[in-house]
Protein backbone atom coordinates (compact mmCIF):
# COMPACT_ATOMS: atom_id res chain seq x y z
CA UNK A 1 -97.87 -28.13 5.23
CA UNK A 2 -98.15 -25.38 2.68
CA UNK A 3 -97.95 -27.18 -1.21
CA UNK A 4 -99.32 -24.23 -2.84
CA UNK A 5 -95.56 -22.66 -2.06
CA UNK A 6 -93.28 -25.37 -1.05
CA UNK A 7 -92.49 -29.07 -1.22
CA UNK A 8 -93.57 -32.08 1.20
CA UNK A 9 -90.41 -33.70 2.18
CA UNK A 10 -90.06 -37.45 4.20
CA UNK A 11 -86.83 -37.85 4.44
CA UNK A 12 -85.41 -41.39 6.52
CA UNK A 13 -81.94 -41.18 8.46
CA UNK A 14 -80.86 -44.89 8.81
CA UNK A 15 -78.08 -43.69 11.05
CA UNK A 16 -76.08 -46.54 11.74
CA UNK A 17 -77.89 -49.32 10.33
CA UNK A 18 -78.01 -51.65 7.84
CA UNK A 19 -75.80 -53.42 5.94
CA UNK A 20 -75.76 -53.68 1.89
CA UNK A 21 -77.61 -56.50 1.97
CA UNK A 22 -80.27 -55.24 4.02
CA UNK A 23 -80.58 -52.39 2.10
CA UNK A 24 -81.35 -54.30 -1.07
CA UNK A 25 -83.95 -56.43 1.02
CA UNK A 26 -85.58 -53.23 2.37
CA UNK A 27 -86.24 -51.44 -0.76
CA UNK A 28 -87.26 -54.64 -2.57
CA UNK A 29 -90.20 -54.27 0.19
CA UNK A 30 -90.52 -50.81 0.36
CA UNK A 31 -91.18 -50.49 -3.18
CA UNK A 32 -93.81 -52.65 -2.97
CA UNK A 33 -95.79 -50.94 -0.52
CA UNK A 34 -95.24 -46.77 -2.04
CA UNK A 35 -98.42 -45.70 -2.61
CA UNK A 36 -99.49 -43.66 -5.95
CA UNK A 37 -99.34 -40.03 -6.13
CA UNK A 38 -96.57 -37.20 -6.15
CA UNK A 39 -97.62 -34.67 -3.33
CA UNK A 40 -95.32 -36.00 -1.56
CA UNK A 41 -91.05 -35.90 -2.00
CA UNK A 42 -89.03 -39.21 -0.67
CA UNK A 43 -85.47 -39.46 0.04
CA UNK A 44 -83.37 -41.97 1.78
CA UNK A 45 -80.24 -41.33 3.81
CA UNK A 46 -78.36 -44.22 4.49
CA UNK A 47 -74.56 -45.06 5.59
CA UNK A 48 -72.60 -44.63 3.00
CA UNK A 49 -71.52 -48.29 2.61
CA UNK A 50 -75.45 -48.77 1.34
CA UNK A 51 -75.04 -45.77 -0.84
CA UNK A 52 -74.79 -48.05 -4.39
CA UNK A 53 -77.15 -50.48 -2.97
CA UNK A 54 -79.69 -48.47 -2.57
CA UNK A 55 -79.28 -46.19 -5.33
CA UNK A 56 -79.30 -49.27 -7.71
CA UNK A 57 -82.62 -50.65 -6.15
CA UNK A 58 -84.38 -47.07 -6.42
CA UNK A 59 -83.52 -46.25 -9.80
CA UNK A 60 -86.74 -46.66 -11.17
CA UNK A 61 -89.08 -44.89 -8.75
CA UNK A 62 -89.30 -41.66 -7.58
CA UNK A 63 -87.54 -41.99 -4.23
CA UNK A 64 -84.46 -40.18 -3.99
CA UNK A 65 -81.03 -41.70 -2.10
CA UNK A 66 -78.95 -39.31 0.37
CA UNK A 67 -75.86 -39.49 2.82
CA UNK A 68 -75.53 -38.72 6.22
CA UNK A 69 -72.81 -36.39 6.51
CA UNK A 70 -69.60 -35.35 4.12
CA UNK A 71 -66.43 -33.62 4.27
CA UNK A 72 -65.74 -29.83 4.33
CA UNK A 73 -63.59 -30.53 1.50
CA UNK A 74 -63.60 -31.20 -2.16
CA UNK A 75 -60.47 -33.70 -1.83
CA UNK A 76 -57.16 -34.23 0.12
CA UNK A 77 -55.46 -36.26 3.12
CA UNK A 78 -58.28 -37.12 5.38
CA UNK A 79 -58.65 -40.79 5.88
CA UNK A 80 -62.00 -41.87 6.09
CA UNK A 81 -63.74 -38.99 4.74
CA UNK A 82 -66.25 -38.75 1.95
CA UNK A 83 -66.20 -35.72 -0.34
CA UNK A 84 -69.36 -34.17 -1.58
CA UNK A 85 -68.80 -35.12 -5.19
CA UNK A 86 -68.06 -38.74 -4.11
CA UNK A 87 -71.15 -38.39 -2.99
CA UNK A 88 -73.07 -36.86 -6.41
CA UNK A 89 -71.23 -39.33 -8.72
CA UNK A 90 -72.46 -42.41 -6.49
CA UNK A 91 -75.99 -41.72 -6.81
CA UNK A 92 -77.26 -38.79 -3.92
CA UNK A 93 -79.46 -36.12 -4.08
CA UNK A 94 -79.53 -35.03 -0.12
CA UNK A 95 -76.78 -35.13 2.22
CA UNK A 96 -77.82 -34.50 6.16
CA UNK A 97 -75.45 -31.59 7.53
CA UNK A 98 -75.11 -30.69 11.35
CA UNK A 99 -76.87 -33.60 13.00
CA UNK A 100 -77.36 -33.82 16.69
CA UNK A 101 -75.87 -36.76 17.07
CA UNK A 102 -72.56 -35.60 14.82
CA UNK A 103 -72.34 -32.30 16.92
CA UNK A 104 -72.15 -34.24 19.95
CA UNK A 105 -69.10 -35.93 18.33
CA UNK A 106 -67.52 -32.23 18.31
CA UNK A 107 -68.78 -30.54 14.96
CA UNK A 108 -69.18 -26.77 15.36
CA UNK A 109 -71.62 -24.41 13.21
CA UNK A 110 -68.52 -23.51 11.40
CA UNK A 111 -67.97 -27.09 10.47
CA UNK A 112 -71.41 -27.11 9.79
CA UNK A 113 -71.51 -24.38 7.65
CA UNK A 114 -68.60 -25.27 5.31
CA UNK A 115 -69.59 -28.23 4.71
CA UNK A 116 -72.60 -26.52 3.40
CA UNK A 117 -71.12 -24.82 1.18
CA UNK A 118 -69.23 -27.81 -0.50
CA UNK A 119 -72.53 -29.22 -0.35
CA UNK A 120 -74.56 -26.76 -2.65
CA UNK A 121 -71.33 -26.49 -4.78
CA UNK A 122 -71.35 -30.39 -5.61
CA UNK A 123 -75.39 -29.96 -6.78
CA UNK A 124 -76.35 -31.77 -3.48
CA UNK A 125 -79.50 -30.66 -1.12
CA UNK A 126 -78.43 -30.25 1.74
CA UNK A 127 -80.89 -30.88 4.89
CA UNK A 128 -78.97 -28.62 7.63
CA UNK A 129 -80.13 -29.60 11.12
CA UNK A 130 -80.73 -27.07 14.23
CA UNK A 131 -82.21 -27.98 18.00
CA UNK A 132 -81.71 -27.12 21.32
CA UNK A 133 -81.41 -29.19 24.63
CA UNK A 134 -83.91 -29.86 27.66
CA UNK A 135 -81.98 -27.53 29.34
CA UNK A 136 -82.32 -24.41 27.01
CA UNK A 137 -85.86 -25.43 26.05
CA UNK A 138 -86.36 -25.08 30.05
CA UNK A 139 -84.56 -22.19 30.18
CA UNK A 140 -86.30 -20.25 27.61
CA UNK A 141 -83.26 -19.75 25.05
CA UNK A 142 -84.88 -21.99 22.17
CA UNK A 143 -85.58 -19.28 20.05
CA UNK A 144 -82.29 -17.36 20.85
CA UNK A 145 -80.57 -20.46 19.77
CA UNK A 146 -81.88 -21.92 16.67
CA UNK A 147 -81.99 -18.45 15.25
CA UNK A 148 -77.93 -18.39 16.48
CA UNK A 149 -77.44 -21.88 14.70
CA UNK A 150 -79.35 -20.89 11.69
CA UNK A 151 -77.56 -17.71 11.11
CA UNK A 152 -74.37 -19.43 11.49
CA UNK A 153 -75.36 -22.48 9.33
CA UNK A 154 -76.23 -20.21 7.04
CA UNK A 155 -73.51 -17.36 6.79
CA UNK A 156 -72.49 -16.45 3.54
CA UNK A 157 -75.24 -18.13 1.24
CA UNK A 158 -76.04 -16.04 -1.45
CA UNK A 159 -79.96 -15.67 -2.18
CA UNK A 160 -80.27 -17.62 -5.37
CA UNK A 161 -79.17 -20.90 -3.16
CA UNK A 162 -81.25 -20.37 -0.76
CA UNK A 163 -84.33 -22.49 -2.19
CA UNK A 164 -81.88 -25.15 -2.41
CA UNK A 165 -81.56 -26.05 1.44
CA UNK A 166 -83.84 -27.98 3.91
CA UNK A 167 -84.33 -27.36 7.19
CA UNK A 168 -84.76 -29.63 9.99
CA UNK A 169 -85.83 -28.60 13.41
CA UNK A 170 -85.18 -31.45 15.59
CA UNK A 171 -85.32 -31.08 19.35
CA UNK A 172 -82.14 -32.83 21.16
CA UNK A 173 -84.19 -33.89 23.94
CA UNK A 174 -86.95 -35.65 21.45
CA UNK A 175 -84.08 -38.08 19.36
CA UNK A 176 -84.16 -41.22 19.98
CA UNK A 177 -85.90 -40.85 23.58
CA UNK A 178 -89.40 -41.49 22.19
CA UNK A 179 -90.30 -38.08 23.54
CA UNK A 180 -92.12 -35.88 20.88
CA UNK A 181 -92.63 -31.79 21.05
CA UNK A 182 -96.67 -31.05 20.77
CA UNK A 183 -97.60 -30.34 17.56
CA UNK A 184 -98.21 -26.48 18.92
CA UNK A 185 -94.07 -26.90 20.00
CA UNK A 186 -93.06 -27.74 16.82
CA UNK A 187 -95.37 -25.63 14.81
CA UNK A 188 -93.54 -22.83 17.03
CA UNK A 189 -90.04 -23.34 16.50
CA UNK A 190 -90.34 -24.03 13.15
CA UNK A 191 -92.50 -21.20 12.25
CA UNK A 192 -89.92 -19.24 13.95
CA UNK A 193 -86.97 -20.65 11.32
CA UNK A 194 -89.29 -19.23 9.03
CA UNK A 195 -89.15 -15.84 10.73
CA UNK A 196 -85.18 -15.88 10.27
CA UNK A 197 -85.32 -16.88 6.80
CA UNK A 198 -87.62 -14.20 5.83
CA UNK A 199 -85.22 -11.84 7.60
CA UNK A 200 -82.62 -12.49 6.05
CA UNK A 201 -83.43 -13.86 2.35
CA UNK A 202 -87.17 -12.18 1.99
CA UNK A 203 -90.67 -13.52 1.96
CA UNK A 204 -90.63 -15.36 -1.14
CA UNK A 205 -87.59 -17.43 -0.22
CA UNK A 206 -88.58 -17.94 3.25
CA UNK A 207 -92.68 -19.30 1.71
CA UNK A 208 -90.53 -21.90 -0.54
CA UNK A 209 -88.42 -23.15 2.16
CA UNK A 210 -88.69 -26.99 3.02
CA UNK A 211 -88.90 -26.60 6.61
CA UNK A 212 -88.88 -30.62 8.39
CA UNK A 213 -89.47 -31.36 12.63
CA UNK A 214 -86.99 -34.73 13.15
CA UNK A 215 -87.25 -35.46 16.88
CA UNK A 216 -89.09 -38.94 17.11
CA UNK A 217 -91.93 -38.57 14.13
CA UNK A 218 -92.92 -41.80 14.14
CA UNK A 219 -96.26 -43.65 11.69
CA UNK A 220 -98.34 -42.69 15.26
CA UNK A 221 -97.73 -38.88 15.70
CA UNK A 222 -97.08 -37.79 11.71
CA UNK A 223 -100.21 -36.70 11.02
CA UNK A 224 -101.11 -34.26 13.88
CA UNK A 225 -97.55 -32.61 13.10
CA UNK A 226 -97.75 -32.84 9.10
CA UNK A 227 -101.02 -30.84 9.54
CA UNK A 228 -98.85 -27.67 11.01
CA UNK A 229 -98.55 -25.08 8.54
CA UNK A 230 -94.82 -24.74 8.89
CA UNK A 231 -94.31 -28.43 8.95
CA UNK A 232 -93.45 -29.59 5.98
CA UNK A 233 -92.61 -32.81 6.32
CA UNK A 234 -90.06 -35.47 8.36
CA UNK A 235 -86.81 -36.04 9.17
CA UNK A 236 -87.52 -39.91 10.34
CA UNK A 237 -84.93 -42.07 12.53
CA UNK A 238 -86.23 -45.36 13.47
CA UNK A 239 -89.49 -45.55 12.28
CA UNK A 240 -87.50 -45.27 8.64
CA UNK A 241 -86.50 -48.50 9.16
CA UNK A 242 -89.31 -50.66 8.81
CA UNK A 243 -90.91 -50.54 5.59
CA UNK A 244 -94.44 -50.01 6.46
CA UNK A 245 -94.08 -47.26 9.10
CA UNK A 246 -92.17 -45.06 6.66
CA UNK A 247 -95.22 -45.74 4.53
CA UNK A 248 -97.73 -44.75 6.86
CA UNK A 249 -95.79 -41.78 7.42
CA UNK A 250 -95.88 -40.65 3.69
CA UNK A 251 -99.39 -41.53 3.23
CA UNK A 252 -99.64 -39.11 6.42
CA UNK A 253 -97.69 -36.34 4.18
CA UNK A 254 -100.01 -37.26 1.35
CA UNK A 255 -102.92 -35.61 3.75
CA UNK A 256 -105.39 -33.08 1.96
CA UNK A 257 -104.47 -29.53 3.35
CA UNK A 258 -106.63 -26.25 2.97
């Protein structure tokens, strides 16, 4: 982590979990256990049934409610959707954009990329996701293809936005497997983003970018990877949903760096 240039960021993607209910249980208890201090940035991204829920039980403290994914499109006839300013007007400051797990469901970086762009036009943040396979990490095409996602994600941002977007490196083969890249790994990959940035939008933009690593940062490993320079912070799956490991992680982002 680098806080002399750029924000710490936890960020918790419930996925698929949770119901209303639970949500207003779990931040009854998770605001109980925050600890003090404001090195650190928290957001929440929940489904989007728990949206109002959560928002209403978070008002008062200085953690931050997102979404996990939202339309390309400001309005219109797509059932089931949720527009980006739905979003805004219920309560969210982050939205997750190009997740593994929705690209496996057939999203493309040009889905990816316009929904982006709605994204930053609503006032969200968006946190746009990148990672490669076993296969291409074995292969030796990781670089090659985050820097291909990234420039697509990407296309078409004017500078003055840039500041606005997170990035989250997070390794397909580390989700949900409880495999973990080596601090060194992640350090790598996401000092490389920062390589591409700084091509492309300059070396100021690219020393404020929120960079986050999201494959299986859990309250055990945080702390070796928080202390990576380019790290800054987490993209958390299931460890974000239990109270006091989400805590532990943020008190590991709350970590004194040189």
């Amino acid at each position: 982590m680098n806080r002399k240039y750029r924000k710490t960021l936890i960020a918790g993607n419930w996925k698929m979990n949770k119901t209303p209910t639970q949500t207003k249980a779990f931040m009854t208890e998770l605001k109980g256990l925050l600890p003090k201090g404001r090195w650190c940035d928290i957001a929440l991204c929940v489904p989007a049934v728990c949206i109002p829920a959560a928002v209403r039980a978070m008002r008062e403290t200085r953690v931050a409610i997102g979404a996990e994914n939202c339309n390309a499109h400001t309005s219109g006839a797509y059932t089931g959707e949720i527009a980006a300013d739905m979003l805004v007007d219920a309560g969210c400051k982050y939205v997750i954009l190009g997740h593994s797990e929705r690209r496996a469901m057939g999203e493309t970086d040009a889905d990816v990329n316009a929904k982006l762009h709605t994204a930053l036009d609503a006032g969200l943040i968006p946190i746009v996701c990148c990672g490669e396979t076993l296969a291409q990490r074995e292969s030796g095409v990781t670089e090659e293809w985050i820097t291909m996602q990234i420039k697509l994600a990407l296309a078409g941002v004017p500078e003055e936005k840039i500041r606005r977007i997170v990035i989250a490196y997070e390794p397909i083969w580390a989700i949900g497997t409880g495999e973990t890249a080596t601090p060194e790994q992640a350090e790598e990959v996401c000092q490389h983003i920062r390589t591409i940035i700084r091509k492309r939008f300059g070396s100021k933009n690219a020393r404020a970018m929120t960079i986050l690593y999201g494959g299986s940062m859990n309250e055990k490993n945080a702390f070796e990877l928080l202390a990576q320079p380019d790290i800054d912070g987490g993209l958390i799956g299931g460890a974000s949903l239990v109270p006091e490991k989400f805590v532990r992680i943020i008190e590991d982002a709350n970590q004194p760096v040189g």
